[in-house]
PDB file of N, CA and C in Angstrom:
ATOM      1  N   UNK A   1     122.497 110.083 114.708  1.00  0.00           N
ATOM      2  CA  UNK A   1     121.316 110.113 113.860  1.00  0.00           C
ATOM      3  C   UNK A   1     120.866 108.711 113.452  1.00  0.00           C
ATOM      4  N   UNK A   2     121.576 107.610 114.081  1.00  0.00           N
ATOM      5  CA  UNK A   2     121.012 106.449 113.592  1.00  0.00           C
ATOM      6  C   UNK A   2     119.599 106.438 114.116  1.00  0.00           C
ATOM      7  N   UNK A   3     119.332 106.462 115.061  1.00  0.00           N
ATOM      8  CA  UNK A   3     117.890 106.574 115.803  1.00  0.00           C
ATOM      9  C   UNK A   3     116.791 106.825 114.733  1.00  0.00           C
ATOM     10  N   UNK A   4     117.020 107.194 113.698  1.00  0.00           N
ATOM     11  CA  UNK A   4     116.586 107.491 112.245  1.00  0.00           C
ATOM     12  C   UNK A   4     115.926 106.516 111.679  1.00  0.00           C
ATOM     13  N   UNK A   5     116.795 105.161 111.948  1.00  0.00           N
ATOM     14  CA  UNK A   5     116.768 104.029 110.756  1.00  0.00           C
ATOM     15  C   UNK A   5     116.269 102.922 112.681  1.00  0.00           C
ATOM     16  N   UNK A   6     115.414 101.587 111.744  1.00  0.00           N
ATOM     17  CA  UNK A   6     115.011 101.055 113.254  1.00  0.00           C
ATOM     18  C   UNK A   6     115.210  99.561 112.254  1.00  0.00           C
ATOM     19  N   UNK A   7     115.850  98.577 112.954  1.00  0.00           N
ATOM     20  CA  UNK A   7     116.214  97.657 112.215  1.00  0.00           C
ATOM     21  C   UNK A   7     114.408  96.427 112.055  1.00  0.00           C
ATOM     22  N   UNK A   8     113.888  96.311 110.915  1.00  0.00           N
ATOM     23  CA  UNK A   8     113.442  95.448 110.752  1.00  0.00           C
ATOM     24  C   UNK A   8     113.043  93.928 110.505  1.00  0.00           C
ATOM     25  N   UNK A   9     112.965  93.240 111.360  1.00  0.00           N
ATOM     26  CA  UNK A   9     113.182  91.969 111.750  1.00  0.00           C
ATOM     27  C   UNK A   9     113.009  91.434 110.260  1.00  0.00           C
ATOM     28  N   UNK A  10     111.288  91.060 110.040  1.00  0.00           N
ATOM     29  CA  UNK A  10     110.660  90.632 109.116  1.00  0.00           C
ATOM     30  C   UNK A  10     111.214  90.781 108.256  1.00  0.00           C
ATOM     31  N   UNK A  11     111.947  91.986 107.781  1.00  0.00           N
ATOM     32  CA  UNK A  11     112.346  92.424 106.192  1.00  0.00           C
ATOM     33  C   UNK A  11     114.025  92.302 106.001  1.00  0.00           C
ATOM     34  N   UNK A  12     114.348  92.378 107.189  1.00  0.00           N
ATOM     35  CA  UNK A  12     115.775  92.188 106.895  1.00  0.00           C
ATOM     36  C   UNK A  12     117.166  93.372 106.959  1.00  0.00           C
ATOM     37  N   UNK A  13     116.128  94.639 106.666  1.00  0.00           N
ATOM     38  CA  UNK A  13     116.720  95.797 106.647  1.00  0.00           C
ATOM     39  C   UNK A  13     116.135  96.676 107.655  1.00  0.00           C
ATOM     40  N   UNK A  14     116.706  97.907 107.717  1.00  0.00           N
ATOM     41  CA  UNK A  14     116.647  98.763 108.428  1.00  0.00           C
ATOM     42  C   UNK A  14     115.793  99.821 107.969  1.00  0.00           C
ATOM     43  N   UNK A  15     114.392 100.260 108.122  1.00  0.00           N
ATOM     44  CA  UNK A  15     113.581 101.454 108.031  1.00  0.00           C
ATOM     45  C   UNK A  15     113.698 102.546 108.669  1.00  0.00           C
ATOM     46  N   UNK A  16     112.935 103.227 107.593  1.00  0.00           N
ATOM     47  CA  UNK A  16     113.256 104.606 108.313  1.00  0.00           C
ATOM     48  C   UNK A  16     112.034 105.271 109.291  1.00  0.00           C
ATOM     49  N   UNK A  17     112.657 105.661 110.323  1.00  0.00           N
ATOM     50  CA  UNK A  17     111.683 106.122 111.708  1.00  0.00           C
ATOM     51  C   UNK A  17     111.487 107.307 111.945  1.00  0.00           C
ATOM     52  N   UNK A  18     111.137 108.496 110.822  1.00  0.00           N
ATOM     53  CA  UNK A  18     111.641 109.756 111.017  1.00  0.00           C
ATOM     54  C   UNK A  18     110.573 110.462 111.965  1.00  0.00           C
ATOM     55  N   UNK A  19     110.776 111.426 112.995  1.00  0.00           N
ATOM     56  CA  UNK A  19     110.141 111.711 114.116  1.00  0.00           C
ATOM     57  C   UNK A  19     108.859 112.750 113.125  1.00  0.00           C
ATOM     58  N   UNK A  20     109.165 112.899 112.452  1.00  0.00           N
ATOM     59  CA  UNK A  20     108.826 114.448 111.636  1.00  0.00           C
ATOM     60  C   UNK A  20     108.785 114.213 110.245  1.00  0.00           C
ATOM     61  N   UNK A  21     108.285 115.284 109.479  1.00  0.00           N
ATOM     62  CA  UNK A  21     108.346 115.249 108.033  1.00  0.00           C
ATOM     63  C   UNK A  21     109.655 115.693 107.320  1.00  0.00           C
ATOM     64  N   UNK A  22     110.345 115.223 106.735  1.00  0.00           N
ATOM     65  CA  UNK A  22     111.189 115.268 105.619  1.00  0.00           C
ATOM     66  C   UNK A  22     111.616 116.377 105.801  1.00  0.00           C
ATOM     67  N   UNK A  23     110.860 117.333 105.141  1.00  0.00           N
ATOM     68  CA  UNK A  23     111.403 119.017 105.102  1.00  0.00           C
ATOM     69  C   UNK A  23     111.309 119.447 106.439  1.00  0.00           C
ATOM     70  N   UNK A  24     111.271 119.387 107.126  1.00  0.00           N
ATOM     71  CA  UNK A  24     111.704 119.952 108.708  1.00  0.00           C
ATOM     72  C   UNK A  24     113.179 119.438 109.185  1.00  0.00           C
ATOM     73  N   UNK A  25     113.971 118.637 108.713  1.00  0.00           N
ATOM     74  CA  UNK A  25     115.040 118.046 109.012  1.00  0.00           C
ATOM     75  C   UNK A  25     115.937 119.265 108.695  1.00  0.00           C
ATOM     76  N   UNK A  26     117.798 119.755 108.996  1.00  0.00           N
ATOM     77  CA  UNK A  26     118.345 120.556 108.707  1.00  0.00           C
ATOM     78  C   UNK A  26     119.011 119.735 106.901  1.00  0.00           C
ATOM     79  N   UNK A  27     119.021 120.813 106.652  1.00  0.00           N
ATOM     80  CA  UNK A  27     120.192 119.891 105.014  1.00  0.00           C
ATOM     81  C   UNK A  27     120.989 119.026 105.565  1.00  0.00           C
ATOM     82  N   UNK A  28     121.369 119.292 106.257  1.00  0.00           N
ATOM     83  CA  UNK A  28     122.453 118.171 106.672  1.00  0.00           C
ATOM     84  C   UNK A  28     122.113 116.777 107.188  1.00  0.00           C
ATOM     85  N   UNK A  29     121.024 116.832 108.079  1.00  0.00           N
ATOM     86  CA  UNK A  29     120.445 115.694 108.185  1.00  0.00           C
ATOM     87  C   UNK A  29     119.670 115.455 107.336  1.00  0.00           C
ATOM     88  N   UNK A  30     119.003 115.915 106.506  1.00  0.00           N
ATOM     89  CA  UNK A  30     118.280 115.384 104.898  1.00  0.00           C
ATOM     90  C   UNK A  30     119.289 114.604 103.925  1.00  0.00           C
ATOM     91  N   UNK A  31     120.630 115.331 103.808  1.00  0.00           N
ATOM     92  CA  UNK A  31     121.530 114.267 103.268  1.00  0.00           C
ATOM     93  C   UNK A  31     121.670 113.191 104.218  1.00  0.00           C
ATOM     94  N   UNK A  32     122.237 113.020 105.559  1.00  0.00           N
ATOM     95  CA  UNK A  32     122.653 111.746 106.404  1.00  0.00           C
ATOM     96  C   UNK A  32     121.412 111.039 105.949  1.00  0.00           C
ATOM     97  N   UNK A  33     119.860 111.327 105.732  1.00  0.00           N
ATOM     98  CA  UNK A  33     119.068 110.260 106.046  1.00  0.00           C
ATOM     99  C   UNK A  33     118.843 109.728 104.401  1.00  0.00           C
ATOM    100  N   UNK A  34     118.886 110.679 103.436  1.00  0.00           N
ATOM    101  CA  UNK A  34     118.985 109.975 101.910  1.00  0.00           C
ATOM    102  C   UNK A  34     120.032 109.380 101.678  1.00  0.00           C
ATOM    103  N   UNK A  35     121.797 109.387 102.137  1.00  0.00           N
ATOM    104  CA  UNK A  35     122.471 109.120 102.165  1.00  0.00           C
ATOM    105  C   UNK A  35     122.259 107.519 102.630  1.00  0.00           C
ATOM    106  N   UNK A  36     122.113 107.257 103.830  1.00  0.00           N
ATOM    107  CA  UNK A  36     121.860 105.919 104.675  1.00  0.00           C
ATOM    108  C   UNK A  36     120.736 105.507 104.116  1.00  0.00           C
ATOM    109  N   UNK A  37     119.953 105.822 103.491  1.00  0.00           N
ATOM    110  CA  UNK A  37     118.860 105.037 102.872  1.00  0.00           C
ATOM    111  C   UNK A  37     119.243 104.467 101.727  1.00  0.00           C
ATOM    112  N   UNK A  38     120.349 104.906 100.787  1.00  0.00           N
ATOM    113  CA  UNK A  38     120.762 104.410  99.547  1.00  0.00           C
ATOM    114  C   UNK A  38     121.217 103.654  99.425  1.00  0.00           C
ATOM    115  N   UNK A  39     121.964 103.485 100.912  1.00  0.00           N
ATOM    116  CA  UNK A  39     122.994 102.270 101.399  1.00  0.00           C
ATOM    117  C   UNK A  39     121.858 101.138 101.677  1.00  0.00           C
ATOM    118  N   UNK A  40     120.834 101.821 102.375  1.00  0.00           N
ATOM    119  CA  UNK A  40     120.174 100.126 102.627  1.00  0.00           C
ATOM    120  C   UNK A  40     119.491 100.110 101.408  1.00  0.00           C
ATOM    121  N   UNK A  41     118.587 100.965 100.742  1.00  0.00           N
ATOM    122  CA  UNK A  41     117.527 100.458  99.367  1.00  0.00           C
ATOM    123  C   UNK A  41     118.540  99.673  98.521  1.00  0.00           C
ATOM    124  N   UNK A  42     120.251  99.641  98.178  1.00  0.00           N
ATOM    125  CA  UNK A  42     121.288  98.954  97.587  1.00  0.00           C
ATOM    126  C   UNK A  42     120.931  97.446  98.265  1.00  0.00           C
ATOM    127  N   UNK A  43     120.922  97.069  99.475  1.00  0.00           N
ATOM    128  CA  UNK A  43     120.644  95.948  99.485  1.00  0.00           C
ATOM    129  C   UNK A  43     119.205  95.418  99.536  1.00  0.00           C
ATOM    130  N   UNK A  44     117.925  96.052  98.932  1.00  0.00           N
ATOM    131  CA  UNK A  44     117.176  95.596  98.714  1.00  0.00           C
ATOM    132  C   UNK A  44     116.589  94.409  98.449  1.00  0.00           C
ATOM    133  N   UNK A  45     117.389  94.445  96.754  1.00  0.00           N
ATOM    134  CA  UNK A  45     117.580  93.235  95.430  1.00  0.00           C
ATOM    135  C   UNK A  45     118.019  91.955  96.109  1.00  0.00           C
ATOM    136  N   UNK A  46     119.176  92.197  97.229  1.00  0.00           N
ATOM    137  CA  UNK A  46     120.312  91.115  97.578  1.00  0.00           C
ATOM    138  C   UNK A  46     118.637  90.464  98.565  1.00  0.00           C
ATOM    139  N   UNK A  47     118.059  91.326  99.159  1.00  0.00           N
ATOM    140  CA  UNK A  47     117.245  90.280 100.588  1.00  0.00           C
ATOM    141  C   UNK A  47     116.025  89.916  99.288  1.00  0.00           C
ATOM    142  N   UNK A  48     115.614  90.537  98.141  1.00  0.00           N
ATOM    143  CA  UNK A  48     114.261  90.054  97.446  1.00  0.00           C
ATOM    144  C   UNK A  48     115.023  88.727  96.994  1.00  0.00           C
ATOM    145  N   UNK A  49     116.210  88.469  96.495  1.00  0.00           N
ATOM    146  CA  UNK A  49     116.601  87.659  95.863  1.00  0.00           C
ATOM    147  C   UNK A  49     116.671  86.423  97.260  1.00  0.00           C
ATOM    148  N   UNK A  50     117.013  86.700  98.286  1.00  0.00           N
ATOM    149  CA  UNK A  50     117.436  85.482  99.099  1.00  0.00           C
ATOM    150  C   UNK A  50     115.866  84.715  99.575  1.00  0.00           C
ATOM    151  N   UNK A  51     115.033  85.809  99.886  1.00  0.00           N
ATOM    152  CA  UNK A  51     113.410  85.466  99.586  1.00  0.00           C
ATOM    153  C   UNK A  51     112.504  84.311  98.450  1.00  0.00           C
ATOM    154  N   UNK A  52     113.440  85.098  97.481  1.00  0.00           N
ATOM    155  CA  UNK A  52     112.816  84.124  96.480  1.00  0.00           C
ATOM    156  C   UNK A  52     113.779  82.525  96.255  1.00  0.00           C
ATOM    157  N   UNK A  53     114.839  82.612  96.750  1.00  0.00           N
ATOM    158  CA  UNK A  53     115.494  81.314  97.669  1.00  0.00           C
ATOM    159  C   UNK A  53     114.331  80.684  98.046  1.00  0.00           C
ATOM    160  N   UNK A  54     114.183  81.017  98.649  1.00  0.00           N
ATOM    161  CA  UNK A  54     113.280  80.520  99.960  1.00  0.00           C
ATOM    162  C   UNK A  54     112.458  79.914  99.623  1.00  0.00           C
ATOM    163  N   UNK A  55     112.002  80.534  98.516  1.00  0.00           N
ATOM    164  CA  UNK A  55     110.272  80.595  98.100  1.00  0.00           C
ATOM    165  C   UNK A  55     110.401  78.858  97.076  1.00  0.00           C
ATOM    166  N   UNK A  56     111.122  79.024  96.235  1.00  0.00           N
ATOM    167  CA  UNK A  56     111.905  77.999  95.603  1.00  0.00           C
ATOM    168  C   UNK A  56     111.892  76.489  96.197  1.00  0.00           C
ATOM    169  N   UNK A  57     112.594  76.787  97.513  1.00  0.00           N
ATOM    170  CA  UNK A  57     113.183  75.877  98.408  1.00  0.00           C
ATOM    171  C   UNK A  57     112.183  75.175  98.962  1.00  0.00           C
ATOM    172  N   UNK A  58     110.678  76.094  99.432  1.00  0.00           N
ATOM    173  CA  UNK A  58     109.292  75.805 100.281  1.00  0.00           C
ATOM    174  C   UNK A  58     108.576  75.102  99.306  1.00  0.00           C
ATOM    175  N   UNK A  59     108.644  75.582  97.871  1.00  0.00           N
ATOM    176  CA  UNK A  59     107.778  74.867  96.492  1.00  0.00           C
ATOM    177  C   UNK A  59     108.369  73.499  96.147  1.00  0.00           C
ATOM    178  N   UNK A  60     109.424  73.554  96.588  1.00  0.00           N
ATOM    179  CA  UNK A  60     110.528  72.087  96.149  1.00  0.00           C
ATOM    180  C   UNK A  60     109.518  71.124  97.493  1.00  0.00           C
ATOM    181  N   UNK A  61     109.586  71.506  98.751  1.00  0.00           N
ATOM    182  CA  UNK A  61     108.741  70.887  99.544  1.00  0.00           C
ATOM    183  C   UNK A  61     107.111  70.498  99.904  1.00  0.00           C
ATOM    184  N   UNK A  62     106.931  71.646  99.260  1.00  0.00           N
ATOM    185  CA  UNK A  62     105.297  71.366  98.814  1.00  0.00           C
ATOM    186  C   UNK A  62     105.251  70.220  97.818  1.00  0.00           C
ATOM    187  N   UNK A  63     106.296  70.354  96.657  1.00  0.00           N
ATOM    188  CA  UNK A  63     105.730  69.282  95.312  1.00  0.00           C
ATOM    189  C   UNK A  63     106.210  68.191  96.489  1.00  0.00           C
ATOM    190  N   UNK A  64     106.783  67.621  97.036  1.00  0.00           N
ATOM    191  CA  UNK A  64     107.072  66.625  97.503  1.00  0.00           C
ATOM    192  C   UNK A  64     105.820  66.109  99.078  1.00  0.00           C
ATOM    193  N   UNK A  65     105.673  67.097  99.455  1.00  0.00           N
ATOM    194  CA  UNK A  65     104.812  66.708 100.721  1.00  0.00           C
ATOM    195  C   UNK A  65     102.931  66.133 100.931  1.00  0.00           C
ATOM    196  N   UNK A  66     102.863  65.129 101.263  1.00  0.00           N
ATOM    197  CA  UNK A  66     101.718  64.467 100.660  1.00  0.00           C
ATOM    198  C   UNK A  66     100.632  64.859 101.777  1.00  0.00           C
ATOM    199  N   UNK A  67     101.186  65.265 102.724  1.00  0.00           N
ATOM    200  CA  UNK A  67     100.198  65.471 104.193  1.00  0.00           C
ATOM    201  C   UNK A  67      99.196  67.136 104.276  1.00  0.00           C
ATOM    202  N   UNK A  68      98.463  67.227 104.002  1.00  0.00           N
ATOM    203  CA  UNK A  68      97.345  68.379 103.611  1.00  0.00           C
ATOM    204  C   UNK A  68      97.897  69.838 104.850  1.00  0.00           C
ATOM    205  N   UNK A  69      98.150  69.220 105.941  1.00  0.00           N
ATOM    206  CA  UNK A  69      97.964  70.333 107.347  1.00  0.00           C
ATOM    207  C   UNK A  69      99.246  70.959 107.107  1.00  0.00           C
ATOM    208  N   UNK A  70     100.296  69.550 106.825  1.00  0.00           N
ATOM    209  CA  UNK A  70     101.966  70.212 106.253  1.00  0.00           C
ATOM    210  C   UNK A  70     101.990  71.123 104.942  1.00  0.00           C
ATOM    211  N   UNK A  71     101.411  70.519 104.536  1.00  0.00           N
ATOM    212  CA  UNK A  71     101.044  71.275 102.686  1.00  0.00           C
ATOM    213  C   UNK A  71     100.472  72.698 103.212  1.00  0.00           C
ATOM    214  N   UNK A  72      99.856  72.631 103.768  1.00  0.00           N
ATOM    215  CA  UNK A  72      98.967  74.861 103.895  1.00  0.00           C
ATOM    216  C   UNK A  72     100.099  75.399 104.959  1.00  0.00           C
ATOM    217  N   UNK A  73     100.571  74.468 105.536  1.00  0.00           N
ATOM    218  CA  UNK A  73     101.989  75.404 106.306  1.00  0.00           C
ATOM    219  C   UNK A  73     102.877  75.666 105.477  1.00  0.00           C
ATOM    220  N   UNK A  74     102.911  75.144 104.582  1.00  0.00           N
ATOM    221  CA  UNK A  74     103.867  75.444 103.613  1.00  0.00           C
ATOM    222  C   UNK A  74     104.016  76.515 102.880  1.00  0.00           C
ATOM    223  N   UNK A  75     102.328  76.633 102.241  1.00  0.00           N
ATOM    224  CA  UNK A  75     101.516  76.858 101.379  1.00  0.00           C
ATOM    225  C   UNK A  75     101.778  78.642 101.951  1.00  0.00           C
ATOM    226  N   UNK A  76     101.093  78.794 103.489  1.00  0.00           N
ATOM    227  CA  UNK A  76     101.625  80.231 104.071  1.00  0.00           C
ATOM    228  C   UNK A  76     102.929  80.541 104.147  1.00  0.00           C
ATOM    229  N   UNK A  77     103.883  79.533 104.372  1.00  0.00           N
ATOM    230  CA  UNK A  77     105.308  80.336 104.215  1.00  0.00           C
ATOM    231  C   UNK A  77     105.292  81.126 103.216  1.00  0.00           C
ATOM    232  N   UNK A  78     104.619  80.464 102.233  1.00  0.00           N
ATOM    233  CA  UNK A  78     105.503  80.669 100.977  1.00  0.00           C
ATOM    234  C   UNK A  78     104.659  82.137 100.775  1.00  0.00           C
ATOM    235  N   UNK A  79     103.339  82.537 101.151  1.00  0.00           N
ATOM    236  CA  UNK A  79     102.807  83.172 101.242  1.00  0.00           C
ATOM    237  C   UNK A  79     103.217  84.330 101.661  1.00  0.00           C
ATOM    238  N   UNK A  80     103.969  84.205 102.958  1.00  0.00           N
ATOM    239  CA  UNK A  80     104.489  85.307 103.630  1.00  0.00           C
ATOM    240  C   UNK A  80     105.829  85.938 103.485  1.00  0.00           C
ATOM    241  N   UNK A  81     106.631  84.436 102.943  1.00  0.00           N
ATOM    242  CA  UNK A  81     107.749  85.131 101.990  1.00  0.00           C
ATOM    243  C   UNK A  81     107.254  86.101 100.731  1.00  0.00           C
ATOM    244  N   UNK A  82     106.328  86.241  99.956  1.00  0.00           N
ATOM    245  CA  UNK A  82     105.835  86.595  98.991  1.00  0.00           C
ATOM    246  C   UNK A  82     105.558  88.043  99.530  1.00  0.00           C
ATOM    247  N   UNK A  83     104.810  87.852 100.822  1.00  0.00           N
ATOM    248  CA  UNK A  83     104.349  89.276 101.242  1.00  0.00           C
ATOM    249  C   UNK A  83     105.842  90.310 101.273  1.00  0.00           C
ATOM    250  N   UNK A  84     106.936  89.766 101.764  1.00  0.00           N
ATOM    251  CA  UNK A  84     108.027  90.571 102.330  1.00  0.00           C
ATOM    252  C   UNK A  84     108.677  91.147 101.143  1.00  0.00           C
ATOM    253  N   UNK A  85     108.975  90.013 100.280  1.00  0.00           N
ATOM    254  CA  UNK A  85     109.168  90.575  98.704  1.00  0.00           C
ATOM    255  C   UNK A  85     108.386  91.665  98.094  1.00  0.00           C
ATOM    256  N   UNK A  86     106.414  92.106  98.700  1.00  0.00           N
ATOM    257  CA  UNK A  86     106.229  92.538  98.196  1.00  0.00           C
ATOM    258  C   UNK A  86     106.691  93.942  98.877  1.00  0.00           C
ATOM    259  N   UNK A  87     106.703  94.011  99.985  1.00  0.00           N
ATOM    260  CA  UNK A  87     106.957  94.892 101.031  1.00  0.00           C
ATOM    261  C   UNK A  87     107.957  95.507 100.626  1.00  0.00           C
ATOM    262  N   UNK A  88     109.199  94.685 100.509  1.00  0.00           N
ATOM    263  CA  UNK A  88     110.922  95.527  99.711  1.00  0.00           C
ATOM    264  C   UNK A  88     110.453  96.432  99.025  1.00  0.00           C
ATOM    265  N   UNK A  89     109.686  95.836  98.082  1.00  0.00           N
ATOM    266  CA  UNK A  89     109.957  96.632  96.341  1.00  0.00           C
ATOM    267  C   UNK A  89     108.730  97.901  97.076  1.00  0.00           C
ATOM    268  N   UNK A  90     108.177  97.876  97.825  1.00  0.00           N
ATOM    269  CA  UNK A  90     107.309  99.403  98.109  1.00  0.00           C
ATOM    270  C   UNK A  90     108.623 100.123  98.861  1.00  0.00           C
ATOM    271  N   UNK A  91     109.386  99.627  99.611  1.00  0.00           N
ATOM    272  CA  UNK A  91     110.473  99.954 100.397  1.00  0.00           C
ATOM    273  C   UNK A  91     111.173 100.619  99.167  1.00  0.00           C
ATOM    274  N   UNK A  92     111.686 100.408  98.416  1.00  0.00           N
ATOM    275  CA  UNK A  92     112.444 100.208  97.274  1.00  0.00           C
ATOM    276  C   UNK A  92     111.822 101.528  96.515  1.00  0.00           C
ATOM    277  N   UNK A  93     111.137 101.394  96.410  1.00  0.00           N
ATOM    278  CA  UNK A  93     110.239 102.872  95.602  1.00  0.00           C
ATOM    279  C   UNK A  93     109.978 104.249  96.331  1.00  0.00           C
ATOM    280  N   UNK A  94     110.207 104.210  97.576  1.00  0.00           N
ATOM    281  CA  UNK A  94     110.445 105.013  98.562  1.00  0.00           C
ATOM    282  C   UNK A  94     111.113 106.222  97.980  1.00  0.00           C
ATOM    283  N   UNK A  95     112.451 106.047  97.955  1.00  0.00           N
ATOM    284  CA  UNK A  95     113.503 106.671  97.145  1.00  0.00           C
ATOM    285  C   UNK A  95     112.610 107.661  96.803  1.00  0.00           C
ATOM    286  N   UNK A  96     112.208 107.637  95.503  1.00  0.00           N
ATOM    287  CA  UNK A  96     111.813 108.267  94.495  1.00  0.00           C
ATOM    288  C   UNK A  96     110.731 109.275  95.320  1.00  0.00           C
ATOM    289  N   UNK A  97     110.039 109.143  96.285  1.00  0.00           N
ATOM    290  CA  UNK A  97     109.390 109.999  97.112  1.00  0.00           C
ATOM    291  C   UNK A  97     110.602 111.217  97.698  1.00  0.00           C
ATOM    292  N   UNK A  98     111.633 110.530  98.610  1.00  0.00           N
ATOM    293  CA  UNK A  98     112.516 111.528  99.242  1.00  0.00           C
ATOM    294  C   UNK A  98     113.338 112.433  98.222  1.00  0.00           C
ATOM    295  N   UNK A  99     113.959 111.814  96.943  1.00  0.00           N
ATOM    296  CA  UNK A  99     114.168 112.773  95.840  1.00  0.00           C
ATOM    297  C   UNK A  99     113.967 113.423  95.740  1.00  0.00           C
ATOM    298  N   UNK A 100     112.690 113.119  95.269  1.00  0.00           N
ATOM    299  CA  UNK A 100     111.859 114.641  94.754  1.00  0.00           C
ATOM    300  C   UNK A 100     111.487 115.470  95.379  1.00  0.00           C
ATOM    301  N   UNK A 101     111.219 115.040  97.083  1.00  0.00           N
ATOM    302  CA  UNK A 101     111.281 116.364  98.088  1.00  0.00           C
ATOM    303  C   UNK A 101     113.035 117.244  98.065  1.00  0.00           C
ATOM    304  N   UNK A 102     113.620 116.252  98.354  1.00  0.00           N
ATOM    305  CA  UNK A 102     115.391 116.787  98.529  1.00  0.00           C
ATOM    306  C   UNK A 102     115.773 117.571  97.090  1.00  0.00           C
ATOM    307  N   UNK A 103     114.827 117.856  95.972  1.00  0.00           N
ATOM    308  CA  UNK A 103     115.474 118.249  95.056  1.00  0.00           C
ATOM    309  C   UNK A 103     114.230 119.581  94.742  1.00  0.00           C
ATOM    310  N   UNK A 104     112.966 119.695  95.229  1.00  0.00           N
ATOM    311  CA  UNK A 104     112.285 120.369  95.266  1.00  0.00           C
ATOM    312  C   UNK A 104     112.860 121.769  96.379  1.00  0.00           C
TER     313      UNK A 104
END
């Protein structure tokens, strides 16, 4: 049932690829796939946090970099780190969708 989960480059973790809707799965695979999702939404926090590393690390180089073309490359990293952070935390809120089907 891994075929479930499809590893995401950009984000760091593993999404979920489900062929079908939620409630068509057997109970048993409704637990394996809330189950394995708890495990990855747990490391969520750990990849938003190494992101905002990053983000830190790119701003430390911006205040320092005097060259305009280097400065907006920068300027988008930091941009696109921002996007992925925002991406987790929708990842992250997910949960609370499959719950409430698995408990309905």
């Amino acid at each position: 049932m891994n075929h479930l989960f499809l590893w995401n480059e950009r984000l760091g973790i593993s999404l979920p690829e489900l062929d079908r809707s939620f409630e068509l799965f057997s109970n048993e695979e409704q637990a394996f796939i809330v189950t394995q999702w708890e495990i990855i939404r747990g490391s969520i926090p750990d990849r938003v946090f190494a992101f905002e590393l990053l983000i830190h690390v790119k701003q430390a180089e911006l205040f320092e970099e005097e060259d305009f073309e280097t400065s907006c490359t920068i300027n988008s990293d930091i941009a696109e780190l921002a996007s992925r952070i925002n991406d987790l935390h929708i990842w992250y809120r997910i949960n609370q969708e499959i719950e409430s089907r698995r408990h309905s």
